[in-house]
PDB file of N, CA and C in Angstrom:
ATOM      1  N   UNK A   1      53.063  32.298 -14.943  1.00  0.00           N
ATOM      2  CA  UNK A   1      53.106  33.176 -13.782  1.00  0.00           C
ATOM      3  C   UNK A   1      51.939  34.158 -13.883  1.00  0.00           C
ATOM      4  N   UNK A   2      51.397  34.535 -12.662  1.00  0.00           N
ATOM      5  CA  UNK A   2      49.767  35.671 -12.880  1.00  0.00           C
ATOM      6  C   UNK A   2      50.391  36.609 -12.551  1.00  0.00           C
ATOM      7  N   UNK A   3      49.528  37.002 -12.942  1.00  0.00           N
ATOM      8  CA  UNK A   3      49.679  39.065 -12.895  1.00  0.00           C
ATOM      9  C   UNK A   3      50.343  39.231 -11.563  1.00  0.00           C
ATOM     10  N   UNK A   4      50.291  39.045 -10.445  1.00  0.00           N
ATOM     11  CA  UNK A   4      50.110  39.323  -8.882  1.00  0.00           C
ATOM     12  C   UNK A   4      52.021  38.966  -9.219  1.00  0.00           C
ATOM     13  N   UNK A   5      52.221  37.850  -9.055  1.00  0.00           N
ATOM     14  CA  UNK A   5      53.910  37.643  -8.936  1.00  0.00           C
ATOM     15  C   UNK A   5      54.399  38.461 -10.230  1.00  0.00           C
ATOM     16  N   UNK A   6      54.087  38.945 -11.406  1.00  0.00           N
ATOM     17  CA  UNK A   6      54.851  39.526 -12.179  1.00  0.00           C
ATOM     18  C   UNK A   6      55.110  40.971 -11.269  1.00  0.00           C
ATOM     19  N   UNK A   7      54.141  41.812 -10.712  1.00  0.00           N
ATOM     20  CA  UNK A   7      53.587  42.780 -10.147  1.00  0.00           C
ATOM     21  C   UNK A   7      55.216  42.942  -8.701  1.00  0.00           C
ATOM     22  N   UNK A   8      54.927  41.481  -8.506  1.00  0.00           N
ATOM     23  CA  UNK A   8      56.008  41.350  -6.851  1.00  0.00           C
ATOM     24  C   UNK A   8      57.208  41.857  -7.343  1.00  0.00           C
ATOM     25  N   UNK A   9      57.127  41.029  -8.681  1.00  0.00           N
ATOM     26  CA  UNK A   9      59.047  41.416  -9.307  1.00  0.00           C
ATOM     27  C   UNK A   9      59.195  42.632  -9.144  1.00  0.00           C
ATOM     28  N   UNK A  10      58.529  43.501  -9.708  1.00  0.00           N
ATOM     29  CA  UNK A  10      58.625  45.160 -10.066  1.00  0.00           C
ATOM     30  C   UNK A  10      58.130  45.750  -8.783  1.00  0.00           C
ATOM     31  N   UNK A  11      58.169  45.226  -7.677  1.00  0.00           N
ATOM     32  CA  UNK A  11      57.983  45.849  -6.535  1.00  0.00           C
ATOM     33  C   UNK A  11      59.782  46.040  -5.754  1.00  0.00           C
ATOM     34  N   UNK A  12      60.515  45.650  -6.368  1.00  0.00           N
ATOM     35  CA  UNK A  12      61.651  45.691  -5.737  1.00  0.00           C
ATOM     36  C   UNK A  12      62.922  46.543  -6.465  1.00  0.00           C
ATOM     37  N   UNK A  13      63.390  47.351  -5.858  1.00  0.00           N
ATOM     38  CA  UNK A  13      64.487  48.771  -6.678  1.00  0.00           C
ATOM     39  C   UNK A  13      65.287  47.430  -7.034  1.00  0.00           C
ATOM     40  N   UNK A  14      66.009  47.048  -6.637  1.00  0.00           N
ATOM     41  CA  UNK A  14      67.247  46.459  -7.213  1.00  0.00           C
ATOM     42  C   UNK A  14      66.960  45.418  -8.482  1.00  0.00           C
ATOM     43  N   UNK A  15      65.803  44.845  -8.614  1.00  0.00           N
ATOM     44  CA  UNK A  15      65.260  44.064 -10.093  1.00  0.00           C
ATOM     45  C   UNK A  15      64.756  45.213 -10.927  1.00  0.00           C
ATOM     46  N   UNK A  16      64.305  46.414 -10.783  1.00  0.00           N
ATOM     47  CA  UNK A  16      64.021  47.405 -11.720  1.00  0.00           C
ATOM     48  C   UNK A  16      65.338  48.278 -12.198  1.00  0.00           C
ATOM     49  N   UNK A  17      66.685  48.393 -11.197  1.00  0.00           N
ATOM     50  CA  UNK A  17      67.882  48.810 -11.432  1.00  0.00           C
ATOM     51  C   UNK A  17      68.255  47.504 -12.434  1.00  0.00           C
ATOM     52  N   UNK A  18      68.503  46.788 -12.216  1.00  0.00           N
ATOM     53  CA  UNK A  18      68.805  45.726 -13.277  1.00  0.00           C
ATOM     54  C   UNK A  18      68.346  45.420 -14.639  1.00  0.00           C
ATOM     55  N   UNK A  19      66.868  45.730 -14.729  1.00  0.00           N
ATOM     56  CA  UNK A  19      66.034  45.717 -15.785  1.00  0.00           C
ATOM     57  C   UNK A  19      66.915  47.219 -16.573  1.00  0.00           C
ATOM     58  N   UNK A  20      66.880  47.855 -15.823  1.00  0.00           N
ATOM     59  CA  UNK A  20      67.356  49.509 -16.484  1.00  0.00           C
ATOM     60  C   UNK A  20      68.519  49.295 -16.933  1.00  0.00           C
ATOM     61  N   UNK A  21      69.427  48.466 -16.334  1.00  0.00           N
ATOM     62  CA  UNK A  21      71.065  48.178 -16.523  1.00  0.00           C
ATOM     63  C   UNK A  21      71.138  47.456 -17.927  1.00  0.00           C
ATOM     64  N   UNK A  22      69.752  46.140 -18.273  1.00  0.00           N
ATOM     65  CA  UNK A  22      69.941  45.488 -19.607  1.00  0.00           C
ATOM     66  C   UNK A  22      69.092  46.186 -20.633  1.00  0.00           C
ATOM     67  N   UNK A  23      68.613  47.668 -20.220  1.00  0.00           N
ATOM     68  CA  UNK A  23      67.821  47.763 -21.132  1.00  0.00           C
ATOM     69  C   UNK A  23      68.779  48.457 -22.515  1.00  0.00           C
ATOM     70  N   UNK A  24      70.310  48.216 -22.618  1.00  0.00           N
ATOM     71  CA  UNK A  24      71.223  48.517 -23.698  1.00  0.00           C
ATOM     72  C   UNK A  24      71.498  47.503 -24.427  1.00  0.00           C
ATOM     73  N   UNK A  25      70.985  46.257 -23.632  1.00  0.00           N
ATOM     74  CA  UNK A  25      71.407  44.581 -24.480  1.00  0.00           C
ATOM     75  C   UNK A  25      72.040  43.843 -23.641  1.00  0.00           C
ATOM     76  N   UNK A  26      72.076  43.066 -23.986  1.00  0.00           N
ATOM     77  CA  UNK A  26      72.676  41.541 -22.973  1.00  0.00           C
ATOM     78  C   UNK A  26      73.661  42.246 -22.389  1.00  0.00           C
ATOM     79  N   UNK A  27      74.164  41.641 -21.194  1.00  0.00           N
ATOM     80  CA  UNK A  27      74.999  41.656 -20.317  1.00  0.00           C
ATOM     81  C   UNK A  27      75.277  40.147 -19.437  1.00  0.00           C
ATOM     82  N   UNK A  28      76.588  40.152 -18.658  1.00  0.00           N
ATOM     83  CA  UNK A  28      76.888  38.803 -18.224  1.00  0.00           C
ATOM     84  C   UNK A  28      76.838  39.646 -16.366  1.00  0.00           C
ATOM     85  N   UNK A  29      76.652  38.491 -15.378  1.00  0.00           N
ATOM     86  CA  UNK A  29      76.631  39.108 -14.295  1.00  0.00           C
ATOM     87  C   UNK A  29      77.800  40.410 -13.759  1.00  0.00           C
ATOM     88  N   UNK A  30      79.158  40.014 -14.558  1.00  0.00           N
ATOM     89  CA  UNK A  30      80.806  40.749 -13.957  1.00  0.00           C
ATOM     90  C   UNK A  30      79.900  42.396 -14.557  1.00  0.00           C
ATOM     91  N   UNK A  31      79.338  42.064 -15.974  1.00  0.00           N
ATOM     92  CA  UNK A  31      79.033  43.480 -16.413  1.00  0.00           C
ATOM     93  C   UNK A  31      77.772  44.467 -15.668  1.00  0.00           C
ATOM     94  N   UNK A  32      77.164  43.799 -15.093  1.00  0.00           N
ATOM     95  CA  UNK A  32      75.742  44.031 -14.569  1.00  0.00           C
ATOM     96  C   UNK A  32      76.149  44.336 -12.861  1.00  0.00           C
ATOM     97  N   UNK A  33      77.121  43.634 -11.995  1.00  0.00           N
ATOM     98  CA  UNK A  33      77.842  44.415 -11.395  1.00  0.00           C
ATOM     99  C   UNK A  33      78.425  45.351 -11.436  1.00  0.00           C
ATOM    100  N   UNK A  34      79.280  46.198 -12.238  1.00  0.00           N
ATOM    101  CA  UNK A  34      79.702  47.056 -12.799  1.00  0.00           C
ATOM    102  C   UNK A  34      78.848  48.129 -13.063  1.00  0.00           C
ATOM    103  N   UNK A  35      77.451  47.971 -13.620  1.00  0.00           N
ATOM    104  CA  UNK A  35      76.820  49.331 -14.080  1.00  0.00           C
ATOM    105  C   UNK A  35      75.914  48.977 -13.184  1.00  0.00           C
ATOM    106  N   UNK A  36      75.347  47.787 -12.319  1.00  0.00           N
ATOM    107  CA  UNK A  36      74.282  48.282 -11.524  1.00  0.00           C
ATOM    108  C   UNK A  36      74.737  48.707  -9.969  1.00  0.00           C
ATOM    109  N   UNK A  37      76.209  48.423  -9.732  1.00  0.00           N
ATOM    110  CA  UNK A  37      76.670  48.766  -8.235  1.00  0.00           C
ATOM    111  C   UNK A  37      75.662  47.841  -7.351  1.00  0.00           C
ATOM    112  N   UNK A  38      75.386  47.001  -7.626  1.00  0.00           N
ATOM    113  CA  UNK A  38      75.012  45.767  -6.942  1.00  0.00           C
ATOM    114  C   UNK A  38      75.837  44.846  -6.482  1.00  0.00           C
ATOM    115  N   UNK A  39      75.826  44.012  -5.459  1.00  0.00           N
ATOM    116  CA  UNK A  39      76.797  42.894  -5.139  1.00  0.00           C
ATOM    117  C   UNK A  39      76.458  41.677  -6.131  1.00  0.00           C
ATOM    118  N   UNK A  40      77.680  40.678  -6.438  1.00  0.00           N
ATOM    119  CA  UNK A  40      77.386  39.699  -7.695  1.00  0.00           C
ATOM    120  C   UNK A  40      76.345  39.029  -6.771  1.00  0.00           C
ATOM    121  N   UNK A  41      76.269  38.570  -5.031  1.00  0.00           N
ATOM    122  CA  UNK A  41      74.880  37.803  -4.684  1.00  0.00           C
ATOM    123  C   UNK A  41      73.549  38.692  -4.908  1.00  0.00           C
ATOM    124  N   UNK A  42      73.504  39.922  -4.945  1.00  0.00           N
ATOM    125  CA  UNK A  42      72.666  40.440  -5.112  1.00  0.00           C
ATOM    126  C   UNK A  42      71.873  40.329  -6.834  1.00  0.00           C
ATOM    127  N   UNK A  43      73.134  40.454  -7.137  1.00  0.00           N
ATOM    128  CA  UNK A  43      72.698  40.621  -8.819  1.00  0.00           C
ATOM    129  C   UNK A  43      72.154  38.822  -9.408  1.00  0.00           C
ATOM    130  N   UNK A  44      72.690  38.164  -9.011  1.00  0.00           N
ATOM    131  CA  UNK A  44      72.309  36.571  -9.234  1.00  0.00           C
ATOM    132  C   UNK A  44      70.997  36.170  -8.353  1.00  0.00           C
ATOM    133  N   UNK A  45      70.786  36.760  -7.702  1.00  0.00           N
ATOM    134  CA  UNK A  45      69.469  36.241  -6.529  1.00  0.00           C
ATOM    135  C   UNK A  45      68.445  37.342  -7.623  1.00  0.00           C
ATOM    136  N   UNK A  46      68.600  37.936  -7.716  1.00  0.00           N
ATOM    137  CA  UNK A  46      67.265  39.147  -8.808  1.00  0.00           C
ATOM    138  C   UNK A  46      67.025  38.582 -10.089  1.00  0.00           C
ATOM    139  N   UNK A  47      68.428  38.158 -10.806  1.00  0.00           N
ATOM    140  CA  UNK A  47      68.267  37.679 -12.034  1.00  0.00           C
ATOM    141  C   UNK A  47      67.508  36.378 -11.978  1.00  0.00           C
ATOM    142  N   UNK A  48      68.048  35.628 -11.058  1.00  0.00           N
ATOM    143  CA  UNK A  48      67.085  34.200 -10.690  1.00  0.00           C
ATOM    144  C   UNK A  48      65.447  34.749 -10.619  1.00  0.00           C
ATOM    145  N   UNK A  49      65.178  35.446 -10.137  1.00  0.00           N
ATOM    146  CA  UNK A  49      63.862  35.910  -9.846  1.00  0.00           C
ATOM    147  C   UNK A  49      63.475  36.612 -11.272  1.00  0.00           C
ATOM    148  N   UNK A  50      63.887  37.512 -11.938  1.00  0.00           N
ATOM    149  CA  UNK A  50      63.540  37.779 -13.335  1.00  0.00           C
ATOM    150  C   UNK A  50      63.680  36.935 -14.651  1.00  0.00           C
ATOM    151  N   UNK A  51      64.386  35.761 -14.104  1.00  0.00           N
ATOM    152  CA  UNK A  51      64.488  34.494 -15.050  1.00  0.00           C
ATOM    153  C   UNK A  51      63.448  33.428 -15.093  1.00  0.00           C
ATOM    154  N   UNK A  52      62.869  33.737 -13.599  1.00  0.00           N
ATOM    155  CA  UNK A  52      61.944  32.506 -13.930  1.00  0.00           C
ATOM    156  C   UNK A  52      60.430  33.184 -13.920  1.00  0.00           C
ATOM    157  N   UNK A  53      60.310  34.312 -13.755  1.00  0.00           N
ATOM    158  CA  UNK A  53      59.036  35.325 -13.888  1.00  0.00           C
ATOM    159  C   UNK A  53      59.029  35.361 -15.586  1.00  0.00           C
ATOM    160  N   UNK A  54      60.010  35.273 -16.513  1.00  0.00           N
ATOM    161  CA  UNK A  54      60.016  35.308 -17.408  1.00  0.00           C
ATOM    162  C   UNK A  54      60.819  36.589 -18.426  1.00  0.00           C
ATOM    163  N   UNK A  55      60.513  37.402 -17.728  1.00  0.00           N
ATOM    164  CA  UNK A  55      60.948  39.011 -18.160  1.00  0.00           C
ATOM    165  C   UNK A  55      62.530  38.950 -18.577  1.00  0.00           C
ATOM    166  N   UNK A  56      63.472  37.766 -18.155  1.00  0.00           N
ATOM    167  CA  UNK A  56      64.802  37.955 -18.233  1.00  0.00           C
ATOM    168  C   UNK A  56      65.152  36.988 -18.694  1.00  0.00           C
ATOM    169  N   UNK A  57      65.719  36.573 -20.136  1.00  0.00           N
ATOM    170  CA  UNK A  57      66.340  34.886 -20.769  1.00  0.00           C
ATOM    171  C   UNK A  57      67.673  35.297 -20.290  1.00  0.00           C
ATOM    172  N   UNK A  58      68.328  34.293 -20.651  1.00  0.00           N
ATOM    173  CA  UNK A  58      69.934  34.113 -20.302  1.00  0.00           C
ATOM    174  C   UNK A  58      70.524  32.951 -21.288  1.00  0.00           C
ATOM    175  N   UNK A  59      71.295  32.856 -22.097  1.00  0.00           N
ATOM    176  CA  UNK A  59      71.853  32.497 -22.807  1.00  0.00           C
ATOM    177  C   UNK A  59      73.190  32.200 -22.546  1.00  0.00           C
ATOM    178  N   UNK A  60      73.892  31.035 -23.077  1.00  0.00           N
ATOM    179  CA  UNK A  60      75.113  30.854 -22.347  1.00  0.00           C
ATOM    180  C   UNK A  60      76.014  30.445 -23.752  1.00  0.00           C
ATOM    181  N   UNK A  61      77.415  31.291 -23.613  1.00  0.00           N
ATOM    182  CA  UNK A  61      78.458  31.000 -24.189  1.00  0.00           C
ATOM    183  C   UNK A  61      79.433  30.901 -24.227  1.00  0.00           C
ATOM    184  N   UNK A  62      79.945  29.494 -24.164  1.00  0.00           N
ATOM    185  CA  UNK A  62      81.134  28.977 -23.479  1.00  0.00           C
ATOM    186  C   UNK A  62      80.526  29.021 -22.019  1.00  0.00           C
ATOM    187  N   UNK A  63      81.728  29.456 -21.399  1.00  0.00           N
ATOM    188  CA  UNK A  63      81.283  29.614 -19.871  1.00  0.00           C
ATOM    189  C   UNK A  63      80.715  30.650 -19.242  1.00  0.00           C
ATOM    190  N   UNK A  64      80.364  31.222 -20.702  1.00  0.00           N
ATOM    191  CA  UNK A  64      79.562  32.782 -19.546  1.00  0.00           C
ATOM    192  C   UNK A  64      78.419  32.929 -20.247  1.00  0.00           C
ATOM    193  N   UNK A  65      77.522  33.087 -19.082  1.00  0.00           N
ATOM    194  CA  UNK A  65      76.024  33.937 -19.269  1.00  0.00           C
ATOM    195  C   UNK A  65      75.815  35.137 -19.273  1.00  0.00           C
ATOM    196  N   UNK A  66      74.873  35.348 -20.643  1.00  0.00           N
ATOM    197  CA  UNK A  66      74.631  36.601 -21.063  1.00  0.00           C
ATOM    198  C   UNK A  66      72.829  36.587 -20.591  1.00  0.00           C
ATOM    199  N   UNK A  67      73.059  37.861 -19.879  1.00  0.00           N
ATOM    200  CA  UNK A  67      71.477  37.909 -20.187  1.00  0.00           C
ATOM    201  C   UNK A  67      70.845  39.092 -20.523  1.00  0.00           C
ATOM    202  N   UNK A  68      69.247  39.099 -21.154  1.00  0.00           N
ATOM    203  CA  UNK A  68      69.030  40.191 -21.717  1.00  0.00           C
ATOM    204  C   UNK A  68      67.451  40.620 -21.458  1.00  0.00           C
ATOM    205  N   UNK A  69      66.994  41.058 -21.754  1.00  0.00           N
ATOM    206  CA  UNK A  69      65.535  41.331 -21.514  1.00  0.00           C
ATOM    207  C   UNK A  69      64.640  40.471 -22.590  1.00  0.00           C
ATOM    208  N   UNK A  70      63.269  40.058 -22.411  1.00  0.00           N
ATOM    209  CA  UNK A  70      62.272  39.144 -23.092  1.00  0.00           C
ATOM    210  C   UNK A  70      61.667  40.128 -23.991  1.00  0.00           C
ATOM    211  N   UNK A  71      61.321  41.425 -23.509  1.00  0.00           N
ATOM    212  CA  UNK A  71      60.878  42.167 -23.954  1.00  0.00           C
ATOM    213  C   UNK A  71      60.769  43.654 -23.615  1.00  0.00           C
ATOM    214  N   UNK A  72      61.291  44.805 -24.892  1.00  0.00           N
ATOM    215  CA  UNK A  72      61.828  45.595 -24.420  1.00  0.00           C
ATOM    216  C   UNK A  72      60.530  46.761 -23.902  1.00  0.00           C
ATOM    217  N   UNK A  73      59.460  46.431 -23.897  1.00  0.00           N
ATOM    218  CA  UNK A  73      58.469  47.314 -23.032  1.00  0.00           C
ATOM    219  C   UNK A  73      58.309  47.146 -21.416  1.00  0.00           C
ATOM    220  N   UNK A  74      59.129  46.149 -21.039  1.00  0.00           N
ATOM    221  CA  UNK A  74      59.790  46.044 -19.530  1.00  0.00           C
ATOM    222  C   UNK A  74      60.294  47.181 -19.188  1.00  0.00           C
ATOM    223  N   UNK A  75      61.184  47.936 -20.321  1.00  0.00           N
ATOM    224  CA  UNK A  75      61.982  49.142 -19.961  1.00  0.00           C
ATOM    225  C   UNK A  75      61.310  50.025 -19.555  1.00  0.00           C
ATOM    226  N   UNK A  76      60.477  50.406 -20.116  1.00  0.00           N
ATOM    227  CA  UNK A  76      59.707  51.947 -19.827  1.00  0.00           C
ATOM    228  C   UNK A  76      58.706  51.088 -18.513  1.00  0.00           C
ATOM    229  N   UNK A  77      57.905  50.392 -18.125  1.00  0.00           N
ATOM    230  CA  UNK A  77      57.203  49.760 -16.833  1.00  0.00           C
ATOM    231  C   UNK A  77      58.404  49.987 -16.243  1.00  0.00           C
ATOM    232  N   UNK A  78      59.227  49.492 -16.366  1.00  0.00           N
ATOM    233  CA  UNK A  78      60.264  49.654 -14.832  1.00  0.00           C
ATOM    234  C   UNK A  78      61.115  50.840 -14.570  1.00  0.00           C
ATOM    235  N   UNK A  79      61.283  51.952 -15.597  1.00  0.00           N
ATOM    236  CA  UNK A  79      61.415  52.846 -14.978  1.00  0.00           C
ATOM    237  C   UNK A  79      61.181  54.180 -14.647  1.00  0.00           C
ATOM    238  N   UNK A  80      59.701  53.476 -15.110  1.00  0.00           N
ATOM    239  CA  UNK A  80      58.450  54.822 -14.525  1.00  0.00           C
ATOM    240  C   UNK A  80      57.958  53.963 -13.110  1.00  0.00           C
ATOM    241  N   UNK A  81      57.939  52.512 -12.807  1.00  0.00           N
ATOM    242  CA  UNK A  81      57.891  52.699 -11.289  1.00  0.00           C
ATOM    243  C   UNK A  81      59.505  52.836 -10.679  1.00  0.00           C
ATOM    244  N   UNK A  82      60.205  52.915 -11.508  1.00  0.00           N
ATOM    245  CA  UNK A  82      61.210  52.810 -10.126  1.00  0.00           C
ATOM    246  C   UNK A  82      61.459  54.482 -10.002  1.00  0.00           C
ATOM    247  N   UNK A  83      61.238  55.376 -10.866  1.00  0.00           N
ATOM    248  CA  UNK A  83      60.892  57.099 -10.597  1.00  0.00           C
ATOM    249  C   UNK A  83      59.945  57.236  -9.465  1.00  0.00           C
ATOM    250  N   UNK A  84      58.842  56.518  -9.362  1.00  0.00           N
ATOM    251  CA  UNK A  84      57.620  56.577  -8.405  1.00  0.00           C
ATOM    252  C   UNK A  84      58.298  56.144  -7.281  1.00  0.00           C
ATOM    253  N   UNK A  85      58.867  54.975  -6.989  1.00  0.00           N
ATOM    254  CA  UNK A  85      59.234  54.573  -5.616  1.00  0.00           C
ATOM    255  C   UNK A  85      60.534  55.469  -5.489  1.00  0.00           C
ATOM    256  N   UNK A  86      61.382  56.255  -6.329  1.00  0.00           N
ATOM    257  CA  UNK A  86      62.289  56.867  -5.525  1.00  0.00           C
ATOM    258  C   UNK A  86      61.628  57.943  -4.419  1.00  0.00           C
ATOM    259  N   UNK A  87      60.347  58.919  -5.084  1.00  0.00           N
ATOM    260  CA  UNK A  87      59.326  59.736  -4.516  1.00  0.00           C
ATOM    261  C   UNK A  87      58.825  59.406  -3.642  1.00  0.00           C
ATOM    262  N   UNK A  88      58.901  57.942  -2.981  1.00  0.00           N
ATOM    263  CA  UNK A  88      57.646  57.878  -2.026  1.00  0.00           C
ATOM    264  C   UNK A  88      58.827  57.555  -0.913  1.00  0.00           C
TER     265      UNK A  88
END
């Protein structure tokens, strides 16, 4: 993926609320509803999009997916822009 679509991801509050939500450690979607006050289509349509940008693995056990961040300097990028876009 190039710079430009990594850039798109982090253009959107609700994938940078999410990024902020795993930045404590894995989570499964029921939990990521819960602390991000997102709808579960909302929260599964973002994670799809941060799963295949790369920024978000997902791991599965038994029947539930956990997912977590690739890397934890995502945290601080996403929520020094998502401070900026609350301002503008």
């Amino acid at each position: 993926m190039d710079s430009s679509n990594v850039l798109r991801i982090f253009a959107s509050v609700p994938r940078l609320k999410l990024i902020t939500c795993l930045k404590s450690g894995r989570k499964n979607v029921s939990e990521l509803i819960k602390t991000c006050g997102l709808s579960q289509s909302a929260v599964s349509q973002h994670l799809s999009k941060l799963k295949k940008s790369g920024l978000v693995k997902a791991e599965k056990e038994g029947r539930v997916i956990y997912y977590s961040l690739t890397d934890k300097e995502i945290v601080s990028i996403s929520q020094k822009l998502f401070n900026f876009l609350k301002k503008i």
